[in-house]
N, C-alpha and C. Protein backbone atom coordinates (compact mmCIF):
# COMPACT_ATOMS: atom_id res chain seq x y z
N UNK A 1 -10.83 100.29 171.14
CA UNK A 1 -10.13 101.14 170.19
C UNK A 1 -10.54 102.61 170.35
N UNK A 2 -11.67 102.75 170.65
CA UNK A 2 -11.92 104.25 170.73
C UNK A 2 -11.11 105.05 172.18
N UNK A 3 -11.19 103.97 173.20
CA UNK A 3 -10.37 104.85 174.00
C UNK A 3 -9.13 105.29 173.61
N UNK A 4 -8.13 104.73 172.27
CA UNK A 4 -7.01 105.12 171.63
C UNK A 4 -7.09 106.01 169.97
N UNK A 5 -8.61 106.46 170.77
CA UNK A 5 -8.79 107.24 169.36
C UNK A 5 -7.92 109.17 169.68
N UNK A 6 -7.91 108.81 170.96
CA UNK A 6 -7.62 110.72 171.05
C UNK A 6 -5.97 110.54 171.36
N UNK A 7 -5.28 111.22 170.94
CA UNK A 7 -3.73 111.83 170.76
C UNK A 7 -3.34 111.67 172.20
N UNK A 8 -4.03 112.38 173.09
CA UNK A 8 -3.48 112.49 174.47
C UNK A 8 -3.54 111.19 174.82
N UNK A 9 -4.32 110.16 174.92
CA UNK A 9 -4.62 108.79 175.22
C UNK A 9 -3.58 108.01 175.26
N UNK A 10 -2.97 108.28 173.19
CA UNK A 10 -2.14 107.21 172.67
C UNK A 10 -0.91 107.91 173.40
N UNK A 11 -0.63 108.89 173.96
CA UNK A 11 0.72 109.50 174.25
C UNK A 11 0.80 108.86 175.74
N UNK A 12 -0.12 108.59 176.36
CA UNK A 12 0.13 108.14 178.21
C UNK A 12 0.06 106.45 177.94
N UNK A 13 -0.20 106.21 176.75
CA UNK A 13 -0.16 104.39 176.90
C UNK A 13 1.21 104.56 176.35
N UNK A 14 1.83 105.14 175.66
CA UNK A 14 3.14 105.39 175.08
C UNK A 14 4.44 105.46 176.33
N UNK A 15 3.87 106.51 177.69
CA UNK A 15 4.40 106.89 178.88
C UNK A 15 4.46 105.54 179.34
N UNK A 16 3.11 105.11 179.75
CA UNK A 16 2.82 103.69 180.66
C UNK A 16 4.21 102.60 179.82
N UNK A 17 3.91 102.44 179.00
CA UNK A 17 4.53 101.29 178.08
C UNK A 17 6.23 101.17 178.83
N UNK A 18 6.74 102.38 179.37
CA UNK A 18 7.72 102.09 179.59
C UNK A 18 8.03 102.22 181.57
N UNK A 19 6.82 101.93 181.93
CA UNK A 19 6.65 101.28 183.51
C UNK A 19 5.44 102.16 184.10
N UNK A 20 5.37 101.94 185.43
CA UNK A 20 4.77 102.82 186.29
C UNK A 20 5.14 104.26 186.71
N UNK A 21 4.09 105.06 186.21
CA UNK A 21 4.15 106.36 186.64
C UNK A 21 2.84 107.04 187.75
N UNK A 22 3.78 108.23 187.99
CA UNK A 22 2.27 108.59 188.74
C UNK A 22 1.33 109.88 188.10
N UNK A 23 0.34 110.09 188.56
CA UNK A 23 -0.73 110.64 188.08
C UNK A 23 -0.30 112.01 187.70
N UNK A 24 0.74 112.61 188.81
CA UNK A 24 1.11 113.47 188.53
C UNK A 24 2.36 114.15 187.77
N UNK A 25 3.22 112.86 187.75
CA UNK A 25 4.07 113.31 186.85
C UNK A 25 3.74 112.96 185.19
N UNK A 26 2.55 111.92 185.32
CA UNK A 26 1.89 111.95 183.68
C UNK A 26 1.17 113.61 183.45
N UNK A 27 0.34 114.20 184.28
CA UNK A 27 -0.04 115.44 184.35
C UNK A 27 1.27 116.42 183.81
N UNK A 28 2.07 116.67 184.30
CA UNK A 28 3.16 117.38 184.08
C UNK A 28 3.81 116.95 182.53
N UNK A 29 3.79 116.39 181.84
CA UNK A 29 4.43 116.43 180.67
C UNK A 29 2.99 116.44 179.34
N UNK A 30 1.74 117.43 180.25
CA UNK A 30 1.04 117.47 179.29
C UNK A 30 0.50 119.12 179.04
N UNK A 31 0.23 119.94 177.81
CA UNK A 31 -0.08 121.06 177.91
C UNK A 31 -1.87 121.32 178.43
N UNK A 32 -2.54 120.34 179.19
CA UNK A 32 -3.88 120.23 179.27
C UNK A 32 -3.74 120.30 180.68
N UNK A 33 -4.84 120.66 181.36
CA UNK A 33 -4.86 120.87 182.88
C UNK A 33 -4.69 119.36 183.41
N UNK A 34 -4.66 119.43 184.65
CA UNK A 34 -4.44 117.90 185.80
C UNK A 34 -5.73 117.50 185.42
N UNK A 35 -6.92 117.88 185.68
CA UNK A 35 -8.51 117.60 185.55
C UNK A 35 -8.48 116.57 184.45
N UNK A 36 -8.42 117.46 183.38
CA UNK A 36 -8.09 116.32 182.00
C UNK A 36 -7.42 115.46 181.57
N UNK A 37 -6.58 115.58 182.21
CA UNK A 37 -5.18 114.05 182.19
C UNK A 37 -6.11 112.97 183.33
N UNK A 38 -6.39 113.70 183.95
CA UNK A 38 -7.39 112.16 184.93
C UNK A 38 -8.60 111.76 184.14
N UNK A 39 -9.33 113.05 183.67
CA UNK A 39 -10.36 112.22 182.84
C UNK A 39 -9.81 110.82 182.15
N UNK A 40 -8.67 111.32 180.90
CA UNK A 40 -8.04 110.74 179.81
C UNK A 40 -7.90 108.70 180.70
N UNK A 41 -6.63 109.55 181.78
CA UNK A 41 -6.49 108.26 182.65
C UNK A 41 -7.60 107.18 182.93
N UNK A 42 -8.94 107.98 183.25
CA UNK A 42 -10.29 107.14 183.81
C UNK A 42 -10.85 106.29 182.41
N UNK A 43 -10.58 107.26 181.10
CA UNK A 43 -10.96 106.33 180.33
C UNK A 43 -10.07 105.15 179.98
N UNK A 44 -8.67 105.39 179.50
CA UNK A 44 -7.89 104.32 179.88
C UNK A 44 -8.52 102.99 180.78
N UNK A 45 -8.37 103.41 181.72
CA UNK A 45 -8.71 102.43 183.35
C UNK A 45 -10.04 101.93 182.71
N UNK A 46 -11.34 102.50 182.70
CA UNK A 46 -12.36 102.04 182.29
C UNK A 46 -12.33 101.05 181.03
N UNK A 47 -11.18 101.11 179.76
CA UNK A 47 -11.54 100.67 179.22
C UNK A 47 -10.08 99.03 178.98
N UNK A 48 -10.08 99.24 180.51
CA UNK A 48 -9.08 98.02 180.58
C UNK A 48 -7.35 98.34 180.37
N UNK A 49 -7.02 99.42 179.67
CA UNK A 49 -5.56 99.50 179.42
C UNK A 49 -4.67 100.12 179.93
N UNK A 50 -4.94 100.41 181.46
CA UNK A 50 -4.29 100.83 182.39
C UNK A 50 -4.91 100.38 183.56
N UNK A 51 -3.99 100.52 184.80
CA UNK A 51 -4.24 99.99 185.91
C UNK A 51 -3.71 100.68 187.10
N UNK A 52 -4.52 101.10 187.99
CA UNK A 52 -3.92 102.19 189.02
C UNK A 52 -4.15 101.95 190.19
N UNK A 53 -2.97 102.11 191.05
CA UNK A 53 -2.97 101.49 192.52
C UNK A 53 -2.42 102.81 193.50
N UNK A 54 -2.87 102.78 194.57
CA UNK A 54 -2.63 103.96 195.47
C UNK A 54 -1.14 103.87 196.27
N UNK A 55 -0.64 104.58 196.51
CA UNK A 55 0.91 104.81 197.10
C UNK A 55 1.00 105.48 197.98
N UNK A 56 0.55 105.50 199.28
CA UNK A 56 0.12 106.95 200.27
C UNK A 56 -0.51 108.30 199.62
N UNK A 57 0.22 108.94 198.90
CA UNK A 57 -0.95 110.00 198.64
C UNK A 57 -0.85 109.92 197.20
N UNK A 58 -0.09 109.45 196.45
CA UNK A 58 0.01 109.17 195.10
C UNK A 58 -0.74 108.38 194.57
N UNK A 59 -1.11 108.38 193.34
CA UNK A 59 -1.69 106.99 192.59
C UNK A 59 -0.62 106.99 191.45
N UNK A 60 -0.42 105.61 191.33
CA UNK A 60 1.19 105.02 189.96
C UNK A 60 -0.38 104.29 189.21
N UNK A 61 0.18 104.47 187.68
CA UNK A 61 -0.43 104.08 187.15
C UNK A 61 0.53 103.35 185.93
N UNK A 62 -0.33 102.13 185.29
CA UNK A 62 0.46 100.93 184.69
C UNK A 62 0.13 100.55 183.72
N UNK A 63 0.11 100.20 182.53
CA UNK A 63 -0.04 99.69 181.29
C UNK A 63 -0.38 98.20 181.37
N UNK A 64 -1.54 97.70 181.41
CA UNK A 64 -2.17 96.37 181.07
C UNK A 64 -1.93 96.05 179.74
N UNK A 65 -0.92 94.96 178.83
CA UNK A 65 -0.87 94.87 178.15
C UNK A 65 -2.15 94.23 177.17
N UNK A 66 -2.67 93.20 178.17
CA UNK A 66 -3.68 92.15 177.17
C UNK A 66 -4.49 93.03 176.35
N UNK A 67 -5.13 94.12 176.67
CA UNK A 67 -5.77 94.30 175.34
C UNK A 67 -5.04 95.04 173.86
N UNK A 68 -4.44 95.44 174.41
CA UNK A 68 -3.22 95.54 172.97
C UNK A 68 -2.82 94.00 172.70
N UNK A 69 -2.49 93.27 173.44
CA UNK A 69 -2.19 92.23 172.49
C UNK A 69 -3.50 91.17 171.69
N UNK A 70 -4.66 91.64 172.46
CA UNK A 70 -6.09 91.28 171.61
C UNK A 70 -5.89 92.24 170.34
N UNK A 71 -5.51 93.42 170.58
CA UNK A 71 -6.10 94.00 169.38
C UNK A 71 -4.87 93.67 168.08
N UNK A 72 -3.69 93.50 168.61
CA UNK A 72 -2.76 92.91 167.98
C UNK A 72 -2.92 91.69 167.03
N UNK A 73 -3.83 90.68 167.89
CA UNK A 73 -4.22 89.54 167.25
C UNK A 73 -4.93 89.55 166.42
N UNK A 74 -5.97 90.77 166.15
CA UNK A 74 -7.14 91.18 165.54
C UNK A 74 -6.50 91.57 164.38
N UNK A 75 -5.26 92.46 164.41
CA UNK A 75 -4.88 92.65 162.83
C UNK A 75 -3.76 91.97 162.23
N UNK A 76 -3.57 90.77 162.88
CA UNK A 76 -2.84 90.25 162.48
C UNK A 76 -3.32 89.63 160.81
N UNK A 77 -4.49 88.88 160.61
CA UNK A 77 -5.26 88.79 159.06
C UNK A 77 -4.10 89.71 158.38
N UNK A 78 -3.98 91.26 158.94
CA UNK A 78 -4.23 92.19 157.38
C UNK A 78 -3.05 92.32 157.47
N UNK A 79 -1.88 91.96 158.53
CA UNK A 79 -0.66 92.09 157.61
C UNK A 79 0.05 91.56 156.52
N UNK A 80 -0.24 90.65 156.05
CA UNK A 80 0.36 90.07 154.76
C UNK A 80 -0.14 90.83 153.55
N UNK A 81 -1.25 91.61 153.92
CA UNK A 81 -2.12 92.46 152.96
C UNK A 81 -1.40 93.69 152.80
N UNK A 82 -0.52 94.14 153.62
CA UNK A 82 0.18 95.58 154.07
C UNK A 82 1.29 95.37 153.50
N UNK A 83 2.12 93.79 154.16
CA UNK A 83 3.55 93.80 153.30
C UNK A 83 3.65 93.35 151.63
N UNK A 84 2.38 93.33 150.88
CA UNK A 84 2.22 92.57 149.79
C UNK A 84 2.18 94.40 148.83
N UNK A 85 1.66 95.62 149.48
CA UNK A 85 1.11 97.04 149.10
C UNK A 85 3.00 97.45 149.19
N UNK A 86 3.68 97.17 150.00
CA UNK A 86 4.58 97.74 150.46
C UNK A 86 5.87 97.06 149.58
N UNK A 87 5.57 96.01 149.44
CA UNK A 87 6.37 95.32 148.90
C UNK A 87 6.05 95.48 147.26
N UNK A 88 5.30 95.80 146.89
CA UNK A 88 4.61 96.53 145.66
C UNK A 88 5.23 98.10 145.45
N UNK A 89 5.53 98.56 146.56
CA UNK A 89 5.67 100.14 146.38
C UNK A 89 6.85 100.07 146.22
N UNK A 90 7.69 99.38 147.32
CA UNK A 90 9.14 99.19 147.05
C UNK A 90 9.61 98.67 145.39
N UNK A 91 9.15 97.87 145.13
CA UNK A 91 9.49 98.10 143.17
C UNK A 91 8.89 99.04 142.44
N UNK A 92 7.86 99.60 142.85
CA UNK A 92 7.61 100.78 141.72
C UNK A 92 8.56 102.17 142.00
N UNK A 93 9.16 102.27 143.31
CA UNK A 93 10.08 102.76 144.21
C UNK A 93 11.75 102.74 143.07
N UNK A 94 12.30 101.22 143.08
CA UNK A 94 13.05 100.90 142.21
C UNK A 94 13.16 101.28 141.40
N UNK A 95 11.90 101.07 139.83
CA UNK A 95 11.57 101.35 138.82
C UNK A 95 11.86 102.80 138.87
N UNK A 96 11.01 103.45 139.26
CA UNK A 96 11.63 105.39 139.09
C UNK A 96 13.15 105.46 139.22
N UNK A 97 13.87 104.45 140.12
CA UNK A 97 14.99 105.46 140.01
C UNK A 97 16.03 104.77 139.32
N UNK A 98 15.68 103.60 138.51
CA UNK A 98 16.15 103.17 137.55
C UNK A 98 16.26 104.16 136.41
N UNK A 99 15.27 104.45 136.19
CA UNK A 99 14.40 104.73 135.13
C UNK A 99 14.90 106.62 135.13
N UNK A 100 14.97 106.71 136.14
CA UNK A 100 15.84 108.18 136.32
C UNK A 100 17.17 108.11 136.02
N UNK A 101 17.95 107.27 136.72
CA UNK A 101 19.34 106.86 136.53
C UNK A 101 19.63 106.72 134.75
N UNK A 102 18.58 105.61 134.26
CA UNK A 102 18.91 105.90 133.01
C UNK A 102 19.05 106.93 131.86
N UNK A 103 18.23 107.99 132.39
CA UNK A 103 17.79 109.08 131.44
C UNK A 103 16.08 109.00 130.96
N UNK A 104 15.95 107.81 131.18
CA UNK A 104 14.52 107.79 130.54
C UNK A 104 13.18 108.45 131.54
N UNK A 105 12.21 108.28 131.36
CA UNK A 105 10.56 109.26 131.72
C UNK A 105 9.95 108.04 132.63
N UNK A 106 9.66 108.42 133.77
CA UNK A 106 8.73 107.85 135.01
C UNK A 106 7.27 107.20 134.26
């Protein structure tokens, strides 16, 4: 999880998610130098959620799903906990605009 703690991270697993790219055209759609998009990449790679293979002078790089779907499994517990808050908000949601509609005070 910490390797998806920084913005730039979650934005190239976001890229990856929708196939193989290369190093350099992930570089190019970022306002941070090339240097730092490879760091970002190495932690990725290091921490399992990408995968990078050489292409003559290119490297394509790929989105390993399994550990998103570990970590997926991991919060799975707390969703019934989320739609039970939400599903709570959605009637107090109701209630106001009942309660507006009628004329009456929140």
């Amino acid at each position: 999880m910490a390797a998806l703690a920084d913005p730039v991270r979650r934005e190239l697993v976001a890229l990856l998610a929708h196939g193989e790219v290369s190093a350099g055209e992930l570089a190019d759609r970022f306002p941070v130098s090339r240097p730092a998009v490879s760091r970002h990449l190495r932690v990725l790679r290091e921490a399992g959620l990408v995968r990078s293979r050489t292409e003559g002078r290119h490297r394509l790089y790929a989105l390993d799903p399994r550990p998103l779907r570990e970590i997926d499994d991991w919060l799975e517990p707390y969703r019934d906990l989320w739609a039970q808050r939400l599903d709570a908000l959605d009637t107090e949601i109701a209630r106001g605009r009942r309660a507006r509609g009628s004329g009456g005070t929140a």
